[in-house]
N, C-alpha and C. Protein backbone atom coordinates (compact mmCIF):
# COMPACT_ATOMS: atom_id res chain seq x y z
N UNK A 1 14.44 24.51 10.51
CA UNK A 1 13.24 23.97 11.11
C UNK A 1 13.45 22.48 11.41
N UNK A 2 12.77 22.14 12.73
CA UNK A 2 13.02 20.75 12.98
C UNK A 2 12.19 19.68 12.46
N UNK A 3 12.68 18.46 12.18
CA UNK A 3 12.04 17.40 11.48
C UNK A 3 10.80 16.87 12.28
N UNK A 4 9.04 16.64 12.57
CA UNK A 4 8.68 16.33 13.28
C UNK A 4 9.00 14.78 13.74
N UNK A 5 8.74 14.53 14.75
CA UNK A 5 9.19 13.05 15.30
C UNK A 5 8.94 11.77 15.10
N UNK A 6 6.96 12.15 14.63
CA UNK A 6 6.35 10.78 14.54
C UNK A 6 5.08 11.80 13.19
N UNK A 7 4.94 11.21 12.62
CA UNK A 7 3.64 11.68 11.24
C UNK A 7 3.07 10.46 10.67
N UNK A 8 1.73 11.32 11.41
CA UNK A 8 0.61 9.97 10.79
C UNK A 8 -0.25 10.54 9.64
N UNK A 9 -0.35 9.38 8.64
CA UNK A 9 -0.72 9.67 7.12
C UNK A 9 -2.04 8.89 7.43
N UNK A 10 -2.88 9.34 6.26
CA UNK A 10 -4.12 8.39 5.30
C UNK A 10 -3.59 8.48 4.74
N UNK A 11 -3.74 7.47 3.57
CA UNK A 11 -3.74 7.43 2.11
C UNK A 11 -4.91 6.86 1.81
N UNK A 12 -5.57 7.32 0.48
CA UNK A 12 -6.75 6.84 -0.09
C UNK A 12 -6.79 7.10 -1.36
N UNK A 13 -7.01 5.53 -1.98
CA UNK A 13 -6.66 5.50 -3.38
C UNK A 13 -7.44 4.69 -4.44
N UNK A 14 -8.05 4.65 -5.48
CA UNK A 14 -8.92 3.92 -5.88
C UNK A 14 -7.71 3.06 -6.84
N UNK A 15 -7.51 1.51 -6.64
CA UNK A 15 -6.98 1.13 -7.55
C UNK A 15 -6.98 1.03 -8.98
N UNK A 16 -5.78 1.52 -9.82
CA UNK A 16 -5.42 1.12 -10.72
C UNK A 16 -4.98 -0.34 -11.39
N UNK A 17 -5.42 -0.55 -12.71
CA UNK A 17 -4.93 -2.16 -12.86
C UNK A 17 -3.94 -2.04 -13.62
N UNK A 18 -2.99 -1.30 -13.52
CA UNK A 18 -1.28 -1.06 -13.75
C UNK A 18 -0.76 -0.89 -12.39
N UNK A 19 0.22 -1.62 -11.76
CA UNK A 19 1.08 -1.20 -10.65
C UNK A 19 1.57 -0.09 -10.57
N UNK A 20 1.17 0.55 -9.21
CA UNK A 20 1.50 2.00 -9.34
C UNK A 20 1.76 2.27 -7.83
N UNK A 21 2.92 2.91 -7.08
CA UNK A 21 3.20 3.02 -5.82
C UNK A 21 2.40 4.51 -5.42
N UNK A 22 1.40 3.78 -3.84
CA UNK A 22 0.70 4.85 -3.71
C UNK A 22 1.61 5.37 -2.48
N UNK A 23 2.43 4.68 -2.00
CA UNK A 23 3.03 5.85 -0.82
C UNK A 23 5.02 5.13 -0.67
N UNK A 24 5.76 6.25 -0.97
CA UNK A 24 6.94 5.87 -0.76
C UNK A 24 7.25 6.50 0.79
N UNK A 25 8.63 5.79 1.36
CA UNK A 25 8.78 6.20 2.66
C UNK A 25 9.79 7.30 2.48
N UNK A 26 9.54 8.39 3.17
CA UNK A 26 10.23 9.65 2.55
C UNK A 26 11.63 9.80 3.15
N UNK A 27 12.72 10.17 3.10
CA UNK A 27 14.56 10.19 3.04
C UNK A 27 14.52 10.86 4.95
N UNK A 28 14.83 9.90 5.24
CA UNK A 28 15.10 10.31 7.20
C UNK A 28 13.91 9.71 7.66
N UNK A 29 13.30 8.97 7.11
CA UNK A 29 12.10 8.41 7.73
C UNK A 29 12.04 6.77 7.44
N UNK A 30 11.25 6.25 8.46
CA UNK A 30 11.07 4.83 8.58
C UNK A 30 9.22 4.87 8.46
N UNK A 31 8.53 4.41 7.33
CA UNK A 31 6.92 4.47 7.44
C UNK A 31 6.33 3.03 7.84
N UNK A 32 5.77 3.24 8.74
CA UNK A 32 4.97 1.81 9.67
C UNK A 32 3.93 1.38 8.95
N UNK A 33 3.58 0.66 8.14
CA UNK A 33 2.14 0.48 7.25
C UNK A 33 1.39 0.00 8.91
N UNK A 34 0.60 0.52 9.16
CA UNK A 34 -0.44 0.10 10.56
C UNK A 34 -1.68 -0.80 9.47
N UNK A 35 -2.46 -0.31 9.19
CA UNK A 35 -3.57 -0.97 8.40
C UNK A 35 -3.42 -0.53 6.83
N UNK A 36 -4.12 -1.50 5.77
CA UNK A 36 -4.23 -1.52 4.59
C UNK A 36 -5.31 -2.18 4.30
N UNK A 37 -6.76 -1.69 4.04
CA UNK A 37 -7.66 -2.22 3.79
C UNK A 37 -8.44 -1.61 2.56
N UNK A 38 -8.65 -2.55 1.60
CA UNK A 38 -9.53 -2.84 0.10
C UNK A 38 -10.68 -3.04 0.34
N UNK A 39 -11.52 -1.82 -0.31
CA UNK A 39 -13.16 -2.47 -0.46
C UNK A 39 -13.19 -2.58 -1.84
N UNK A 40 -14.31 -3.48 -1.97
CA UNK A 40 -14.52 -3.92 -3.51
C UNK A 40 -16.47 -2.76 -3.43
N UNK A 41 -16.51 -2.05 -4.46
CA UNK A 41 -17.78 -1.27 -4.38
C UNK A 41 -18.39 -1.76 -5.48
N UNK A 42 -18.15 -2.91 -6.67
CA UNK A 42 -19.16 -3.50 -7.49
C UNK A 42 -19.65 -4.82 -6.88
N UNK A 43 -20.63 -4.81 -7.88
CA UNK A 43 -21.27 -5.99 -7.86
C UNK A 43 -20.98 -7.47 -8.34
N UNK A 44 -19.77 -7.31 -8.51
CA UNK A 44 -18.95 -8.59 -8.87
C UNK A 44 -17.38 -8.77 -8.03
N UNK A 45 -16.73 -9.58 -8.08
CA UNK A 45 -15.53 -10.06 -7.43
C UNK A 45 -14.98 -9.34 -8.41
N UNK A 46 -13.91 -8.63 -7.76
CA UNK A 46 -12.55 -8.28 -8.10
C UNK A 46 -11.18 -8.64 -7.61
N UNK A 47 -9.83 -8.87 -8.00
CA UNK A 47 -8.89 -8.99 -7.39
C UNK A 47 -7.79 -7.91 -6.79
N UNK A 48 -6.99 -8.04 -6.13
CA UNK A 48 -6.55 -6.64 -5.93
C UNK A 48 -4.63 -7.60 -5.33
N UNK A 49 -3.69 -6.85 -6.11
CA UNK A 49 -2.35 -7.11 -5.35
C UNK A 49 -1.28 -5.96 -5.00
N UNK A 50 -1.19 -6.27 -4.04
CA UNK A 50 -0.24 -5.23 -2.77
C UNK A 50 0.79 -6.07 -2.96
N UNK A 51 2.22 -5.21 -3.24
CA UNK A 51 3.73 -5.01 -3.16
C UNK A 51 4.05 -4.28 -2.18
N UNK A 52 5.38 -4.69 -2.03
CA UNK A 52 6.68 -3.99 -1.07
C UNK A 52 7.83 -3.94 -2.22
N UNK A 53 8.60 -2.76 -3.02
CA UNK A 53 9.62 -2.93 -3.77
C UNK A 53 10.62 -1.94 -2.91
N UNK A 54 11.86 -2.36 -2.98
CA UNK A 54 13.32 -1.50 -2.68
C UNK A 54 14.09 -1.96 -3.89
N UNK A 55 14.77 -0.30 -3.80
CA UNK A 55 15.60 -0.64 -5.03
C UNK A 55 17.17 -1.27 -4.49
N UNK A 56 17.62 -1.95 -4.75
CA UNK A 56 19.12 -2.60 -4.00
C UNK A 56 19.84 -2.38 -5.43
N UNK A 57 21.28 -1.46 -5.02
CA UNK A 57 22.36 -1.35 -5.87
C UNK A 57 21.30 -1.24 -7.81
N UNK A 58 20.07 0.01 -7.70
CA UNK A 58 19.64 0.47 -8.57
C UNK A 58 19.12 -0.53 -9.57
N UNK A 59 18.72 -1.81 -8.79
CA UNK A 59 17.83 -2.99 -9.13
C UNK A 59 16.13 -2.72 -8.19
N UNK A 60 14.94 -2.80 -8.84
CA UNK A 60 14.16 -2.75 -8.14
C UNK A 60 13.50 -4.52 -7.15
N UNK A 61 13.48 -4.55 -6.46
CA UNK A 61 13.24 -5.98 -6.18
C UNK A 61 11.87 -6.02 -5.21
N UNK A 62 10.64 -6.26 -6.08
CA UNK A 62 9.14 -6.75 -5.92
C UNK A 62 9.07 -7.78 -4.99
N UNK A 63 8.41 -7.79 -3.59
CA UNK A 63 7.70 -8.53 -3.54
C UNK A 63 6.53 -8.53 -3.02
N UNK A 64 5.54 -9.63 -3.36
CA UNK A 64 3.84 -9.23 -3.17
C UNK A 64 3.38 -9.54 -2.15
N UNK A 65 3.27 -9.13 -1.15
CA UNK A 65 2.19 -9.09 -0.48
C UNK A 65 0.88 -9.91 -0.32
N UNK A 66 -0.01 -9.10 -1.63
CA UNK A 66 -0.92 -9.93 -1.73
C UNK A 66 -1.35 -10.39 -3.56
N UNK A 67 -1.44 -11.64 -3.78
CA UNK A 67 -1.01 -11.54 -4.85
C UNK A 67 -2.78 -11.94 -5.89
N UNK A 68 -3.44 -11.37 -6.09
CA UNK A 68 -4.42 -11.50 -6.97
C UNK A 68 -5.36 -11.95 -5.84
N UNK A 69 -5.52 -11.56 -4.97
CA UNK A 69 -6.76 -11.41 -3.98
C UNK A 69 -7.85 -11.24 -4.36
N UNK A 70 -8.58 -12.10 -4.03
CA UNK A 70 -10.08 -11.85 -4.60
C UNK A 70 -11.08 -10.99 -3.28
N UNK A 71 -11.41 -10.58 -4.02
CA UNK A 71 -12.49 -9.58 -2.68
C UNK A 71 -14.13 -9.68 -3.57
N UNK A 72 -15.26 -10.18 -2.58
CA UNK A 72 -16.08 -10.98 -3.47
C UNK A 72 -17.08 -8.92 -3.27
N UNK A 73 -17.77 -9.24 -4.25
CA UNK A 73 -18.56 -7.79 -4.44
C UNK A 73 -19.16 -7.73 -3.37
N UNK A 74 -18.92 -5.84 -2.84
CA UNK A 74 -19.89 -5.51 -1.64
C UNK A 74 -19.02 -6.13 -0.53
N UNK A 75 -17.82 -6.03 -0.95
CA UNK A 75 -16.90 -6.58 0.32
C UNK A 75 -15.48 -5.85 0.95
N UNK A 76 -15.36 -6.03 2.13
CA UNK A 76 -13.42 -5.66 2.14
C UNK A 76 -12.73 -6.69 2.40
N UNK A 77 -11.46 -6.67 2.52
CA UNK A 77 -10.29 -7.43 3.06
C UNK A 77 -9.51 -6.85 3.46
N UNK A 78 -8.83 -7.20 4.53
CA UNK A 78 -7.65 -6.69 5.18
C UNK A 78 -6.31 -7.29 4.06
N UNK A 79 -4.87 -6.30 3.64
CA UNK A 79 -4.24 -6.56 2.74
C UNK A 79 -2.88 -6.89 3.60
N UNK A 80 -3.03 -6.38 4.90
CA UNK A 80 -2.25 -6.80 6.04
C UNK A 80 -2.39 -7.49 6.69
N UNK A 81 -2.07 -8.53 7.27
CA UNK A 81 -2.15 -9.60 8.83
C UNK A 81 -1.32 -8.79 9.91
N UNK A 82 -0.46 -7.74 9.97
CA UNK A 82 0.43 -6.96 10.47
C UNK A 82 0.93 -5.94 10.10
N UNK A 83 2.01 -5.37 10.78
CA UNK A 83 2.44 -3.65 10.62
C UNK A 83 3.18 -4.19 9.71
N UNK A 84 3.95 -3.13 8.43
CA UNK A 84 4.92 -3.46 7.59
C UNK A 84 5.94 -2.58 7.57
N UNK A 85 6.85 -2.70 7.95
CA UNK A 85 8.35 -1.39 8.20
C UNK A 85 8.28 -1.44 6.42
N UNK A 86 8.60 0.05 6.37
CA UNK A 86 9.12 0.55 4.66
C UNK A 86 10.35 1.49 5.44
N UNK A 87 11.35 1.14 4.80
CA UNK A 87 12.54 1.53 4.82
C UNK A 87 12.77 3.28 3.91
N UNK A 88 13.34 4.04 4.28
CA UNK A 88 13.18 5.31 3.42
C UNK A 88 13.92 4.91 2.11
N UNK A 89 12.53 5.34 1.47
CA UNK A 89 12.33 5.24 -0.48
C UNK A 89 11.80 3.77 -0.39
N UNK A 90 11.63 2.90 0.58
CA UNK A 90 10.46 1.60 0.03
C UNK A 90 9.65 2.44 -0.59
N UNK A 91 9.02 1.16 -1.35
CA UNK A 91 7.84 1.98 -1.93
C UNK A 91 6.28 0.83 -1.91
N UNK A 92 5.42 1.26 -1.60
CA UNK A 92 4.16 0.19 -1.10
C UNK A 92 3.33 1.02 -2.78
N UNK A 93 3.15 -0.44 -3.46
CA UNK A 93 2.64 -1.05 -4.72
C UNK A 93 1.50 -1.19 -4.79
N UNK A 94 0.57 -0.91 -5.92
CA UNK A 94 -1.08 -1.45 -5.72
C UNK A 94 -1.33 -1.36 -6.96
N UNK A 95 -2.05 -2.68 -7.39
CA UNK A 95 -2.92 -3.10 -8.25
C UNK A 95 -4.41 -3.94 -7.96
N UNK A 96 -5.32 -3.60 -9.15
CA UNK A 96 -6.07 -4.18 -9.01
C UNK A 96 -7.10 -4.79 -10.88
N UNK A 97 -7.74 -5.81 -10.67
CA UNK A 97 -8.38 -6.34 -12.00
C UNK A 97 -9.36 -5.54 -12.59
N UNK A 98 -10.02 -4.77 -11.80
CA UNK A 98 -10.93 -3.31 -12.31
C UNK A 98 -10.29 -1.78 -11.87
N UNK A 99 -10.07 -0.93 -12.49
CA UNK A 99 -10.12 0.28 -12.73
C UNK A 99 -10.70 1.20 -12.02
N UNK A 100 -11.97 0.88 -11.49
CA UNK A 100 -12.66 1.84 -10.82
C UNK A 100 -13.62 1.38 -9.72
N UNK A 101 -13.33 0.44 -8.82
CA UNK A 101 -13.88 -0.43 -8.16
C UNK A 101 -13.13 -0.85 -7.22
N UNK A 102 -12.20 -1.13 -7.01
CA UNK A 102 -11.20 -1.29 -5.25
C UNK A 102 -10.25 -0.38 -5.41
N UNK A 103 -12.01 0.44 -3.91
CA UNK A 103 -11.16 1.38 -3.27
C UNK A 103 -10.19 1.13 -1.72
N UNK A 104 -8.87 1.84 -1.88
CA UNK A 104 -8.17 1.33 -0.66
C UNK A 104 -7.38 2.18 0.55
N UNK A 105 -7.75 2.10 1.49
CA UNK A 105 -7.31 3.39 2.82
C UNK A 105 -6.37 2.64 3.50
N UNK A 106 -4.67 3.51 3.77
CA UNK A 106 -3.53 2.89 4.12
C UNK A 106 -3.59 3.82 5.28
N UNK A 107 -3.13 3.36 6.26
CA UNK A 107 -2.51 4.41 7.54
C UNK A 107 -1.49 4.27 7.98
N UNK A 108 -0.25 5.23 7.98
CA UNK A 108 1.05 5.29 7.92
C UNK A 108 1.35 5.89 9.23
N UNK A 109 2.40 5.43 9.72
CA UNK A 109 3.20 6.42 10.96
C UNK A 109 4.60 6.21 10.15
N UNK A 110 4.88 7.91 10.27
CA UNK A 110 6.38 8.05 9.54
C UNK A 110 6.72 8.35 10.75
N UNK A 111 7.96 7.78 11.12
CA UNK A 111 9.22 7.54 12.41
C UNK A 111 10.50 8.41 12.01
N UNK A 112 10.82 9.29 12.44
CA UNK A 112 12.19 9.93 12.22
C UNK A 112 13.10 9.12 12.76
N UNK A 113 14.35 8.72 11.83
CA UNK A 113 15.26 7.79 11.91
C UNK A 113 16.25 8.45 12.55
């Protein structure tokens, strides 16, 4: 069976405040992060930080994105200014300072390499 050409994802994920990768780019594929946007659904400010990690020669190497973002209650933020190439097996990172309160919707185009 043939590989399709172009696959467009949601992801939707309520952050965790342990770093935890909500979408890796899958083996023959190149994933386009198009948008990444955080709502905060309490009534207080929360922070929220977005990674990009690759592992190089079975070292993982972090870097953030966005790093302790505040999103004031009853609010969103964009976690992107732009598209983000993930390389197959990047892996796109998310944390946040509450548990059950920034929720976040990613939209992916996976590219057959």
């Amino acid at each position: 069976m043939a590989l399709a050409l172009n696959v467009f994802k949601t992801i939707t994920v309520v952050a965790p405040t342990s770093p935890v990768g909500i979408y890796t780019a899958p083996v023959g594929y190149t994933g386009v992060i198009l948008l990444a946007q955080a709502s905060n659904v309490d009534t207080v400010s929360h922070d929220v930080t977005l990674s990009h990690e690759r592992s190089t020669a079975g070292v993982a190497v972090t870097t953030r994105l966005t790093k302790s973002y505040p999103i004031s209650a009853n609010d969103s933020a964009s976690l992107l200014t732009g598209k983000l190439v993930l390389q197959s097996n990047d892996v796109l990172v998310l944390s946040a300072s509450s548990a059950s309160n920034i929720e976040v919707v990613v939209s992916v185009l996976e590219t057959l390499n």
